[in-house]
C-alpha atoms as a PDB file:
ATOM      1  CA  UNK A   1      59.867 -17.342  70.883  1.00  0.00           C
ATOM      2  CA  UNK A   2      61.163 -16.333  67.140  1.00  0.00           C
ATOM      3  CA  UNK A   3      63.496 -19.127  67.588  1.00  0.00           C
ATOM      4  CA  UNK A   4      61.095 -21.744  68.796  1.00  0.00           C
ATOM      5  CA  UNK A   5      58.977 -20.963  65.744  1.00  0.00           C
ATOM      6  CA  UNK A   6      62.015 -21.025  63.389  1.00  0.00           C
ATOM      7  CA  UNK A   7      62.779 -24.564  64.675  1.00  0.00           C
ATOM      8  CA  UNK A   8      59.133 -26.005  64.522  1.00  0.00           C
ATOM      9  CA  UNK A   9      59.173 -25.146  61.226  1.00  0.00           C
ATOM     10  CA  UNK A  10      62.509 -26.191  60.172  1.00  0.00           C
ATOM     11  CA  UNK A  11      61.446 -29.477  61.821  1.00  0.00           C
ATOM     12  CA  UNK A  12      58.171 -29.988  59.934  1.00  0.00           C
ATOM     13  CA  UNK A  13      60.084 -29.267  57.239  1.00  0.00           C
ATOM     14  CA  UNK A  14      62.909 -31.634  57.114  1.00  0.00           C
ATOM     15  CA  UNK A  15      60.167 -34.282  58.200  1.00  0.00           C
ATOM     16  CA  UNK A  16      57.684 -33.493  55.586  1.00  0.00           C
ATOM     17  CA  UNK A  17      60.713 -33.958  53.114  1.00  0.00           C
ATOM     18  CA  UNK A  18      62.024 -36.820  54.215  1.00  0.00           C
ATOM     19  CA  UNK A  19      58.569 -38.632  54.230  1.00  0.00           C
ATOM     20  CA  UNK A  20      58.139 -37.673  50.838  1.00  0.00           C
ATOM     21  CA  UNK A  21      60.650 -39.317  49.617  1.00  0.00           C
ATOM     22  CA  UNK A  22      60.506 -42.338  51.682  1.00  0.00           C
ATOM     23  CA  UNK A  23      56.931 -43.006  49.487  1.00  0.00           C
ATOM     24  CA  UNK A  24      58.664 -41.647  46.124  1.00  0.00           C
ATOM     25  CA  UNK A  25      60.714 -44.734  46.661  1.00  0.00           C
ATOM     26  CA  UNK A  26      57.590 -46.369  46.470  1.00  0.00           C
ATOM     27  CA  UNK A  27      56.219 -44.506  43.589  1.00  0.00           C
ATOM     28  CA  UNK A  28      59.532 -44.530  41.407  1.00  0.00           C
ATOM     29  CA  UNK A  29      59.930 -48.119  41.920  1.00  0.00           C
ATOM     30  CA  UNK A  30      56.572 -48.744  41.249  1.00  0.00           C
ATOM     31  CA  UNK A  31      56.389 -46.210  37.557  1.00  0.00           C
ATOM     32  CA  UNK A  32      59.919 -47.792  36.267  1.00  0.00           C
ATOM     33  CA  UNK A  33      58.433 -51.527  36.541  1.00  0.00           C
ATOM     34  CA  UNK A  34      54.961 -50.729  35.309  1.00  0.00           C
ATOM     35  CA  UNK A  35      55.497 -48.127  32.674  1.00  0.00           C
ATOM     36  CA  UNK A  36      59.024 -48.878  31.279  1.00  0.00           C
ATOM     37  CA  UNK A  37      61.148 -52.185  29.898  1.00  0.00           C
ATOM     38  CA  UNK A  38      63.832 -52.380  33.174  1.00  0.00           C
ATOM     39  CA  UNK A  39      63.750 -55.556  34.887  1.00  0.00           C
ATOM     40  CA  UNK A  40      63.794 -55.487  39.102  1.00  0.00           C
ATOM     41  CA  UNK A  41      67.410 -56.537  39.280  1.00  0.00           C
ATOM     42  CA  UNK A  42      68.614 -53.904  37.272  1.00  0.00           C
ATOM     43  CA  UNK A  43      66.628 -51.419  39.232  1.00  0.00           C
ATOM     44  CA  UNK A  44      67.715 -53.045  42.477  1.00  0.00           C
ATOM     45  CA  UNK A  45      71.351 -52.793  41.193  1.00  0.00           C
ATOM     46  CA  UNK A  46      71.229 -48.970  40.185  1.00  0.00           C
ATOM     47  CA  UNK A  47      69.396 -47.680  43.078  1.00  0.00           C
ATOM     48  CA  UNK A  48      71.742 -49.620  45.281  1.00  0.00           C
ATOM     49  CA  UNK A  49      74.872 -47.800  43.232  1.00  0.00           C
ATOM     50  CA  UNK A  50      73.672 -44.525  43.396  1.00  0.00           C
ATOM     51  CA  UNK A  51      72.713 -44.041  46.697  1.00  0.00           C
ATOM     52  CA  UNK A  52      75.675 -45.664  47.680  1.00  0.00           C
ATOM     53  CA  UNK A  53      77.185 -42.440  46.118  1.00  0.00           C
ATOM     54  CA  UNK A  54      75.194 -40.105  47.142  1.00  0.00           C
ATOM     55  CA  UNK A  55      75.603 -41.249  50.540  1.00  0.00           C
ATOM     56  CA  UNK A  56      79.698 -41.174  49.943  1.00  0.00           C
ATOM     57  CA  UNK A  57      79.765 -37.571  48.625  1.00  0.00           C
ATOM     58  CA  UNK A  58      77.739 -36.189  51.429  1.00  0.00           C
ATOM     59  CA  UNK A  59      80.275 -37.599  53.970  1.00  0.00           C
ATOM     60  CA  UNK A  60      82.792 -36.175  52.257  1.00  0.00           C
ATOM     61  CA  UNK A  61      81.111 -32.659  51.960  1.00  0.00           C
ATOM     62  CA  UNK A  62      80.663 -32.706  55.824  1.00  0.00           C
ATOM     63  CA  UNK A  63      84.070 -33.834  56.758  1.00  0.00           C
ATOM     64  CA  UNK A  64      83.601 -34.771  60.284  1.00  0.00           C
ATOM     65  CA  UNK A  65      85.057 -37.128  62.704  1.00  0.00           C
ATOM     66  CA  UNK A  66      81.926 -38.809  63.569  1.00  0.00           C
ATOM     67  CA  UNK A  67      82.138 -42.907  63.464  1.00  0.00           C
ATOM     68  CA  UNK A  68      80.297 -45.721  61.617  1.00  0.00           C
ATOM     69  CA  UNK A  69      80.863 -48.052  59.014  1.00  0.00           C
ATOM     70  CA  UNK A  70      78.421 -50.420  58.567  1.00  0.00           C
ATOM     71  CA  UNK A  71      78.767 -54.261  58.481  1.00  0.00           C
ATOM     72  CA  UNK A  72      77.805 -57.763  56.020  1.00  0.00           C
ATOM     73  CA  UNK A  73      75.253 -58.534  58.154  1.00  0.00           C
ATOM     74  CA  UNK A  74      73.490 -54.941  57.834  1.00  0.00           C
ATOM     75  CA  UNK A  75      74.061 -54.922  54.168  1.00  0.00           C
ATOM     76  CA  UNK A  76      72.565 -58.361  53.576  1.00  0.00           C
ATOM     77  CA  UNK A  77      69.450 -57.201  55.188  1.00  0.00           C
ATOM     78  CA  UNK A  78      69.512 -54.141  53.228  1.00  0.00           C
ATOM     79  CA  UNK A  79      69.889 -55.908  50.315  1.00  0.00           C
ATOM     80  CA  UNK A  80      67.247 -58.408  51.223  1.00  0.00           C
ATOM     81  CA  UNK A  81      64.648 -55.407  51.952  1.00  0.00           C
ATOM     82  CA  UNK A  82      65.880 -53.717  48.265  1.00  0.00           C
ATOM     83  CA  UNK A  83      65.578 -57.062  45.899  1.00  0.00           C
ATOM     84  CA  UNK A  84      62.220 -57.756  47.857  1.00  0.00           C
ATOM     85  CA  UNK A  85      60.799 -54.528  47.498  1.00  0.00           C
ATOM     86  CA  UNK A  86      61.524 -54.103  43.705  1.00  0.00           C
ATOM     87  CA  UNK A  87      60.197 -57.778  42.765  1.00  0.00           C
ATOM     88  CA  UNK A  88      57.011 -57.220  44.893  1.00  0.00           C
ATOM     89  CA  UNK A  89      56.443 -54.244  42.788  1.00  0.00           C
ATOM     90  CA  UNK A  90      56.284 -56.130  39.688  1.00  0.00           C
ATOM     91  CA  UNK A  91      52.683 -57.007  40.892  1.00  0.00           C
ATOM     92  CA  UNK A  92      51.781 -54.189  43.777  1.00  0.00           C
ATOM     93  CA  UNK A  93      50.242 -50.634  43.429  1.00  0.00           C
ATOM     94  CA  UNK A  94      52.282 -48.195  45.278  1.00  0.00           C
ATOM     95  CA  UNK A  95      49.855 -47.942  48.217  1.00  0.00           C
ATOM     96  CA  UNK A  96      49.335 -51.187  48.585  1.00  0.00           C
ATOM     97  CA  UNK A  97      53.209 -52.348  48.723  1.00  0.00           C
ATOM     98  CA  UNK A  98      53.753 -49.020  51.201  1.00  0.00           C
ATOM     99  CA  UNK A  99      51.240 -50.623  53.598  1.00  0.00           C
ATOM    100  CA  UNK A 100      52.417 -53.809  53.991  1.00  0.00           C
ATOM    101  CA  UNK A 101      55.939 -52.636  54.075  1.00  0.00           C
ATOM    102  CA  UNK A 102      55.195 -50.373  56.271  1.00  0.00           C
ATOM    103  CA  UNK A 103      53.544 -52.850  58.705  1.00  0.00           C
ATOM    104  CA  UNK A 104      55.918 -55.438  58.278  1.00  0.00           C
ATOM    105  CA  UNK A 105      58.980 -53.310  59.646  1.00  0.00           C
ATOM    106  CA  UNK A 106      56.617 -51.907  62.448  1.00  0.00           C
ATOM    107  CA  UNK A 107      55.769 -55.748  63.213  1.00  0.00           C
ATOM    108  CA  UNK A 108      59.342 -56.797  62.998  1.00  0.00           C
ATOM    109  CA  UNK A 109      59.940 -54.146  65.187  1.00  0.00           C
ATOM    110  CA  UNK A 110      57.444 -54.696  67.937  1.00  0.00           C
ATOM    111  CA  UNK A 111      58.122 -58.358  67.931  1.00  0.00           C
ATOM    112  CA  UNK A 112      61.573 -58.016  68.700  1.00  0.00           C
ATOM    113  CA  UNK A 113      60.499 -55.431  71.710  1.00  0.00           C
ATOM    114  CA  UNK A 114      58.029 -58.347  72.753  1.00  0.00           C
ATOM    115  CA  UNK A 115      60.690 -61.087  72.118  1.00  0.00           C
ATOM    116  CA  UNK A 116      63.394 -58.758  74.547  1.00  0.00           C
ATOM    117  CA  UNK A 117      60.846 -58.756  77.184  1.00  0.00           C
ATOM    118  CA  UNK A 118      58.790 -55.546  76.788  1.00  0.00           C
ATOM    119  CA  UNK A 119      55.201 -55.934  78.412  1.00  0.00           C
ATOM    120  CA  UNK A 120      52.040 -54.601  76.209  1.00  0.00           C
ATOM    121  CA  UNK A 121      49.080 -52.782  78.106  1.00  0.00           C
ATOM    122  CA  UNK A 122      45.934 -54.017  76.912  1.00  0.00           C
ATOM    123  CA  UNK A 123      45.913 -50.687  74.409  1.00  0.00           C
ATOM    124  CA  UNK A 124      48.847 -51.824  72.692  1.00  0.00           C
ATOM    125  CA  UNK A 125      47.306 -55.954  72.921  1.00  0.00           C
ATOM    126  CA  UNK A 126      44.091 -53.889  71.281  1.00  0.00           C
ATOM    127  CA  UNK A 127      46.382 -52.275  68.395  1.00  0.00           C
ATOM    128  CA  UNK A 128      48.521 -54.945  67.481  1.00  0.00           C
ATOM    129  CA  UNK A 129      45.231 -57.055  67.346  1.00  0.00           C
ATOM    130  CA  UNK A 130      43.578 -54.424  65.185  1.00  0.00           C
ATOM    131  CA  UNK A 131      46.427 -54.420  62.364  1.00  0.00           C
ATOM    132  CA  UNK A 132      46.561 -58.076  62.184  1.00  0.00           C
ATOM    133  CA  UNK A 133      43.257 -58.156  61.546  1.00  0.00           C
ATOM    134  CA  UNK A 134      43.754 -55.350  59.358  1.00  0.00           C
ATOM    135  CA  UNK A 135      46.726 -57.150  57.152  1.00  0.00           C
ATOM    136  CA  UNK A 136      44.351 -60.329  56.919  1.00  0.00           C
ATOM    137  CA  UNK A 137      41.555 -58.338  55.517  1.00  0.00           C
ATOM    138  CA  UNK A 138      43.922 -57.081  52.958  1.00  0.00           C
ATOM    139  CA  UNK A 139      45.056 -60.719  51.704  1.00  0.00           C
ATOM    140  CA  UNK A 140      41.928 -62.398  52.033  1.00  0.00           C
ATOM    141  CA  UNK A 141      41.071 -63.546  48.127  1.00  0.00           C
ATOM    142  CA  UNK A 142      38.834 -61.603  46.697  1.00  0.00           C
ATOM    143  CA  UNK A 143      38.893 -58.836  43.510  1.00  0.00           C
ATOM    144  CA  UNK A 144      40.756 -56.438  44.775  1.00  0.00           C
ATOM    145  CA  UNK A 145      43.220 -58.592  47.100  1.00  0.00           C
ATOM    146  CA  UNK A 146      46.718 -57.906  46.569  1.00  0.00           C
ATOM    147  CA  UNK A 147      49.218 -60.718  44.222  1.00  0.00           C
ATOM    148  CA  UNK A 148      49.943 -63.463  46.596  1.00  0.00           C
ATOM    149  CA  UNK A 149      53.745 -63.566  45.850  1.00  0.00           C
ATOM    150  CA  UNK A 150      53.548 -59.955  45.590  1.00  0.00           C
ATOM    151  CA  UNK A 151      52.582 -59.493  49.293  1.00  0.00           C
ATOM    152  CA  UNK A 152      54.328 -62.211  50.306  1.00  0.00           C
ATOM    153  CA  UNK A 153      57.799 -60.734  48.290  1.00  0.00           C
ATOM    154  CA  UNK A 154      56.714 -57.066  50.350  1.00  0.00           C
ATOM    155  CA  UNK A 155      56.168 -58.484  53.747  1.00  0.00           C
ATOM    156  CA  UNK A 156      59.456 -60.340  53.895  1.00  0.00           C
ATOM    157  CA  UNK A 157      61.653 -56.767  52.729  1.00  0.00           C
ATOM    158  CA  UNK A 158      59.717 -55.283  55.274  1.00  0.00           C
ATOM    159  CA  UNK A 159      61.092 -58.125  57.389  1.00  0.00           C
ATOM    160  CA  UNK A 160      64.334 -57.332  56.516  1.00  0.00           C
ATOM    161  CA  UNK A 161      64.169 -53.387  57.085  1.00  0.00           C
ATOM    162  CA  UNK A 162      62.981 -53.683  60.442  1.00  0.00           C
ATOM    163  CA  UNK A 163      66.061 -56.052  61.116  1.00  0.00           C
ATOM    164  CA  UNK A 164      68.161 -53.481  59.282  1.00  0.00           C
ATOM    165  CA  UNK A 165      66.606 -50.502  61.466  1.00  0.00           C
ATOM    166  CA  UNK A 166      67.247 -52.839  65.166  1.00  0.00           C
ATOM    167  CA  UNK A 167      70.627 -53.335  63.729  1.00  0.00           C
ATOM    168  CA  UNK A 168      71.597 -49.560  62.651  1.00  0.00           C
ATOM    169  CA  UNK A 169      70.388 -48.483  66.941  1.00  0.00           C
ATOM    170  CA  UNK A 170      73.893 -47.572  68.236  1.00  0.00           C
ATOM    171  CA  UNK A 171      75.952 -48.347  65.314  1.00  0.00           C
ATOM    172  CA  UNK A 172      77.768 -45.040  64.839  1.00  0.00           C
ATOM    173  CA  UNK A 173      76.361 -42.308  62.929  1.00  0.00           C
ATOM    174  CA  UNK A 174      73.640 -42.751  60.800  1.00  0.00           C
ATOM    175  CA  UNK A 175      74.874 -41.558  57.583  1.00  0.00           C
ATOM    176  CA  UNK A 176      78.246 -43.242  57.569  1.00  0.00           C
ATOM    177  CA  UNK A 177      76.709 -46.298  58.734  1.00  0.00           C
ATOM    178  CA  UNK A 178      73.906 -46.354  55.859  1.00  0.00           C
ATOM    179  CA  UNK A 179      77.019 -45.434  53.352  1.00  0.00           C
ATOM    180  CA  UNK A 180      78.874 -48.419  54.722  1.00  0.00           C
ATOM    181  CA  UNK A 181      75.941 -50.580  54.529  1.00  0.00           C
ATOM    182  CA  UNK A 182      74.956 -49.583  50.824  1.00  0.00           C
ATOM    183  CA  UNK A 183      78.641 -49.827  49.770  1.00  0.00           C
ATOM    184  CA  UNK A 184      78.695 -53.556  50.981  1.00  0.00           C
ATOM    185  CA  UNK A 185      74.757 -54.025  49.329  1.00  0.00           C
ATOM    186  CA  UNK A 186      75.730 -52.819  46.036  1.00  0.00           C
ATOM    187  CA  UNK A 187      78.135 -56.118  45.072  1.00  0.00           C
ATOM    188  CA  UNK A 188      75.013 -58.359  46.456  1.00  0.00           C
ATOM    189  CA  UNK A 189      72.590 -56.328  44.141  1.00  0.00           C
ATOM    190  CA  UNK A 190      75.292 -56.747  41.046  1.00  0.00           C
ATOM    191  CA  UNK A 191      75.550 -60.607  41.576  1.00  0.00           C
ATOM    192  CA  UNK A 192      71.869 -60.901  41.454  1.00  0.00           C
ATOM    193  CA  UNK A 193      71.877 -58.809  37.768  1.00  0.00           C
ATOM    194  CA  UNK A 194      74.561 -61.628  36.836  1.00  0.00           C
ATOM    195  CA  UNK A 195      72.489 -64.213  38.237  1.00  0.00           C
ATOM    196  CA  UNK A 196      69.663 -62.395  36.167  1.00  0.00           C
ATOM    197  CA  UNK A 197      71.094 -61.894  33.232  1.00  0.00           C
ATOM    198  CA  UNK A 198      68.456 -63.282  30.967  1.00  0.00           C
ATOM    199  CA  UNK A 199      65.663 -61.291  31.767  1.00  0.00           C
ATOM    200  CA  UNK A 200      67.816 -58.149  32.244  1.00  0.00           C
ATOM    201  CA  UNK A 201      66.639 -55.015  30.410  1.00  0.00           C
ATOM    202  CA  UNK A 202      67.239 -51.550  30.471  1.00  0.00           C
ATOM    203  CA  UNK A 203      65.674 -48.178  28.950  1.00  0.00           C
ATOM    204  CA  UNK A 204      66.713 -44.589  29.670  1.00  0.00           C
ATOM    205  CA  UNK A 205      63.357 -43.553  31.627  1.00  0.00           C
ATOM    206  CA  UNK A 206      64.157 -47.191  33.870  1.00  0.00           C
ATOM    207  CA  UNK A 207      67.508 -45.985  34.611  1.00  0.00           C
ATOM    208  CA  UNK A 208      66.230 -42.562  35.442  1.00  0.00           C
ATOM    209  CA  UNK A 209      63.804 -43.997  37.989  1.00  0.00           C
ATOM    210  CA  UNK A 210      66.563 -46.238  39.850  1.00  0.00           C
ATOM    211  CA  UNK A 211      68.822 -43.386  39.881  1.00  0.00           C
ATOM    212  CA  UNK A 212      66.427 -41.130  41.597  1.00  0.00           C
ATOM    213  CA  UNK A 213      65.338 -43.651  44.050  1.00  0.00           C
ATOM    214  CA  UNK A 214      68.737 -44.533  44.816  1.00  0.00           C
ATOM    215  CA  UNK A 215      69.945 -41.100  45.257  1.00  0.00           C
ATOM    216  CA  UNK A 216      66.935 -38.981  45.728  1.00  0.00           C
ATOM    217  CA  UNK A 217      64.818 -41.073  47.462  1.00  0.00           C
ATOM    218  CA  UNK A 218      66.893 -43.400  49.431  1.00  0.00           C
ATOM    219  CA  UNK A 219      70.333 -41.076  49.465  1.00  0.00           C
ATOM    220  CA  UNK A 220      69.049 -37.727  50.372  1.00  0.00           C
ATOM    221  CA  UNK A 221      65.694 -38.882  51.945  1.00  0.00           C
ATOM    222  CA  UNK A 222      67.940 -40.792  54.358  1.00  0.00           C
ATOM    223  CA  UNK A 223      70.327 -37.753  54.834  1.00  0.00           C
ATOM    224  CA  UNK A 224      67.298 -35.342  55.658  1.00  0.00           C
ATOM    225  CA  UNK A 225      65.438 -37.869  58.091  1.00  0.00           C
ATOM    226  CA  UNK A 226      68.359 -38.224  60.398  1.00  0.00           C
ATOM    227  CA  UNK A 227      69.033 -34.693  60.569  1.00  0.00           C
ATOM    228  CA  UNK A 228      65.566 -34.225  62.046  1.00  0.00           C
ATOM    229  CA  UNK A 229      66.011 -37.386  63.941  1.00  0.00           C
ATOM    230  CA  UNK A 230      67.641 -35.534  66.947  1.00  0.00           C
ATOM    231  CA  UNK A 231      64.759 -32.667  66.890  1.00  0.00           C
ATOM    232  CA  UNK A 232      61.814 -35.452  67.423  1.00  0.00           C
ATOM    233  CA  UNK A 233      60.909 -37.508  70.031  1.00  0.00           C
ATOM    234  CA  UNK A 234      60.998 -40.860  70.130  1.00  0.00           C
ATOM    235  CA  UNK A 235      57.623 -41.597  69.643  1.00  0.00           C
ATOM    236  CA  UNK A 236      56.396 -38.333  67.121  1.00  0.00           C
ATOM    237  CA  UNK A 237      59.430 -40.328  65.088  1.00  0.00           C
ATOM    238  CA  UNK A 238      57.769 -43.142  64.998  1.00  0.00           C
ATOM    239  CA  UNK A 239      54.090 -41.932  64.834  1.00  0.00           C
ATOM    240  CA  UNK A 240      55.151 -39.638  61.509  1.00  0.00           C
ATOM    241  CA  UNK A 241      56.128 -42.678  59.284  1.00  0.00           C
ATOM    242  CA  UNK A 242      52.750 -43.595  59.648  1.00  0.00           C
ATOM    243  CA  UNK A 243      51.957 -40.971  56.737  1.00  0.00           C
ATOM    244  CA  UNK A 244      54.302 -42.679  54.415  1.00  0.00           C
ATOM    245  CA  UNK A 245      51.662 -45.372  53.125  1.00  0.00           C
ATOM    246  CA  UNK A 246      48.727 -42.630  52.945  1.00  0.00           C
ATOM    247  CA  UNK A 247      51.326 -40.533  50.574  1.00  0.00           C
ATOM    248  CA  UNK A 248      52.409 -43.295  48.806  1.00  0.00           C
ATOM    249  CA  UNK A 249      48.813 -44.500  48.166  1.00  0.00           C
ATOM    250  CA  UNK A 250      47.629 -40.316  47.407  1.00  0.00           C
ATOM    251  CA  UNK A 251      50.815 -40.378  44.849  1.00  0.00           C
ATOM    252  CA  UNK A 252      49.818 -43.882  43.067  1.00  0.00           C
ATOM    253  CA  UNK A 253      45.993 -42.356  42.515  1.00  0.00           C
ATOM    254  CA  UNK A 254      47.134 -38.944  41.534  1.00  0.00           C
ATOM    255  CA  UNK A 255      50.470 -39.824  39.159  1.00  0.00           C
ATOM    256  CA  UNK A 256      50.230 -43.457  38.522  1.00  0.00           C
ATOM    257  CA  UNK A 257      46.668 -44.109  37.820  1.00  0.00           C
ATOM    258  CA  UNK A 258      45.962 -46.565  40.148  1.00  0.00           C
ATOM    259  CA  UNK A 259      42.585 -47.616  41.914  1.00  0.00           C
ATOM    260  CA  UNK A 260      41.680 -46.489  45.341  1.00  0.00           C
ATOM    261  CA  UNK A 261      39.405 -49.680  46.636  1.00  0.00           C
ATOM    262  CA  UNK A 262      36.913 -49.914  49.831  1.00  0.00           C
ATOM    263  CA  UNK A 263      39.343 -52.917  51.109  1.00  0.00           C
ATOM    264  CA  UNK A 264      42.282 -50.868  51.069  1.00  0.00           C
ATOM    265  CA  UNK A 265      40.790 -47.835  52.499  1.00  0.00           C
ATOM    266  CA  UNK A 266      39.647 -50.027  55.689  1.00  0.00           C
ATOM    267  CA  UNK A 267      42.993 -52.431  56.067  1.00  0.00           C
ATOM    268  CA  UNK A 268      44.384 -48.832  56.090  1.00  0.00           C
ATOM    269  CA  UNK A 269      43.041 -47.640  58.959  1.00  0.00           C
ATOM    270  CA  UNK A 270      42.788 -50.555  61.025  1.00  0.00           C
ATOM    271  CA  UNK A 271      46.813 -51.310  60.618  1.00  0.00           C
ATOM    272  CA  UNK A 272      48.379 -47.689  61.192  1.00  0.00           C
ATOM    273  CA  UNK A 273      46.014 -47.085  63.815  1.00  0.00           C
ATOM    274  CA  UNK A 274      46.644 -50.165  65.533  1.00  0.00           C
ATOM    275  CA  UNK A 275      50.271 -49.819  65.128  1.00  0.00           C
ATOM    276  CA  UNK A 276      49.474 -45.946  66.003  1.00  0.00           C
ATOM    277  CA  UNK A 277      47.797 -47.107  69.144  1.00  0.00           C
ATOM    278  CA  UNK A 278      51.214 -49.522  70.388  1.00  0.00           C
ATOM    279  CA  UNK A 279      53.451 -46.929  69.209  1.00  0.00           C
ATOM    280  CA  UNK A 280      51.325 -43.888  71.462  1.00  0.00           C
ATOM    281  CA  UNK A 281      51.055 -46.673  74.634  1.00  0.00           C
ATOM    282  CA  UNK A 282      54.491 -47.574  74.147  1.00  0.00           C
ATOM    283  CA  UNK A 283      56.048 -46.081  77.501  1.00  0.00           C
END
């Protein structure tokens, strides 16, 4: 029984963690573009480099003989997802861009179950109705609607995550495969700061924020979530990353300053629990 409790907790642990720093990645990328001078390719280009290290190192520390190595295609969409994600926060609060990246990979996701033939009960046809309808309150115009190319720049990373994620099932183990991946993304993210070079810019507190969501956030966040991976199920795995945008969003209020509005509070709830409500009827 001592052993079952031991567990639980080292499992809420490890998950708690690893959520944490899936919205810091959020949060850093979102402080280094709004409250210091470094440009999103830069920031793209260092996170990319570091947690391509971090991810390196720890692979050496553990010295197995597990296999994976990534591949171009994987670290195009990888790339894709980072470049998107740092120029959408050029416009985007934290919460915001967490939400519609967050229901962007889910979508890409689902629609690829849908696409392989996977039949919805009406439930899940209920929940994937109820966070579209959620994501189209969000971008309606209005006040407090979200940057067009902003959103637009956030969905399609999502897009490419949720590729990135369908292409990672079965590809080896996870860490060597995301270390593979990142060491092929970091040339793509160094070609766009060439191709960038004009408006590139760089400040000690920028570079401090790319390094820590490239190794922090992305290396070790990665790291810790797959070493809980094989304690959840299936479906608490996916259900848990729906507390990502609610941190992210908590973490932009409380450390970044930012505006908690009535239309994000409601597109909110209707996306995560529709997605909540596909993921739960999912058999």
């Amino acid at each position: 029984m001592e052993h079952r409790d031991n567990m639980a907790v080292r499992v809420f642990s490890l998950t708690s963690l690893a959520m944490i720093a899936f919205a810091g990645n959020s949060l850093l990328c979102r402080a280094a573009l709004q409250d210091t001078t470094i440009d999103a390719a830069s920031f793209t280009s260092i996170r990319m480099i570091s947690g391509a290290l971090v991810l390196w190192l720890l692979i050496q520390l553990r010295n197995g003989e597990a296999v994976g190595r990534g591949s171009w295609l994987s670290a195009l969409a990888l790339f894709v997802y980072a470049a998107g994600f740092s120029y959408a926060y050029l416009s985007l609060g934290a919460g915001t861009g967490a939400l519609l990246l967050f229901g962007a990979v889910q979508a890409t996701m689902i629609g690829y179950g849908l696409w392989q033939g996977e039949r919805f009960t009406a439930v899940q046809v209920m929940g994937l109705l109820l966070a579209l309808s959620g994501l189209a309150g969000l971008l309606l115009p209005g006040m407090s609607a979200p940057p067009l190319s902003g959103a637009v720049l956030m969905l399609a990373a999502g897009c490419a995550w949720g590729v990135y994620s369908l292409r990672g099932r079965g590809a080896g183990d996870p860490t060597r495969v995301t270390a593979g991946n990142f060491m092929r993304a970091a040339p793509l993210a160094l070609l766009l700061s060439i191709v960038t070079m004009s408006q590139a810019n760089l400040d000690i507190a920028g570079v401090a924020y790319a390094i820590a969501s490239g190794a922090l956030a992305s290396g070790v966040g990665y790291a810790i979530w797959y070493t809980s991976l094989p304690m959840l199920k299936a479906t608490s795995a996916a259900t848990v990353q729906l507390s990502v945008p609610v941190i992210a969003s908590v973490g932009g209020i409380l450390l970044l300053g930012e505006a908690l509005t009535l239309r994000l509070v409601l597109a909110s709830i209707a996306i995560l629990g529709g997605i909540a409500l596909v993921i739960w009827q999912k058999r």
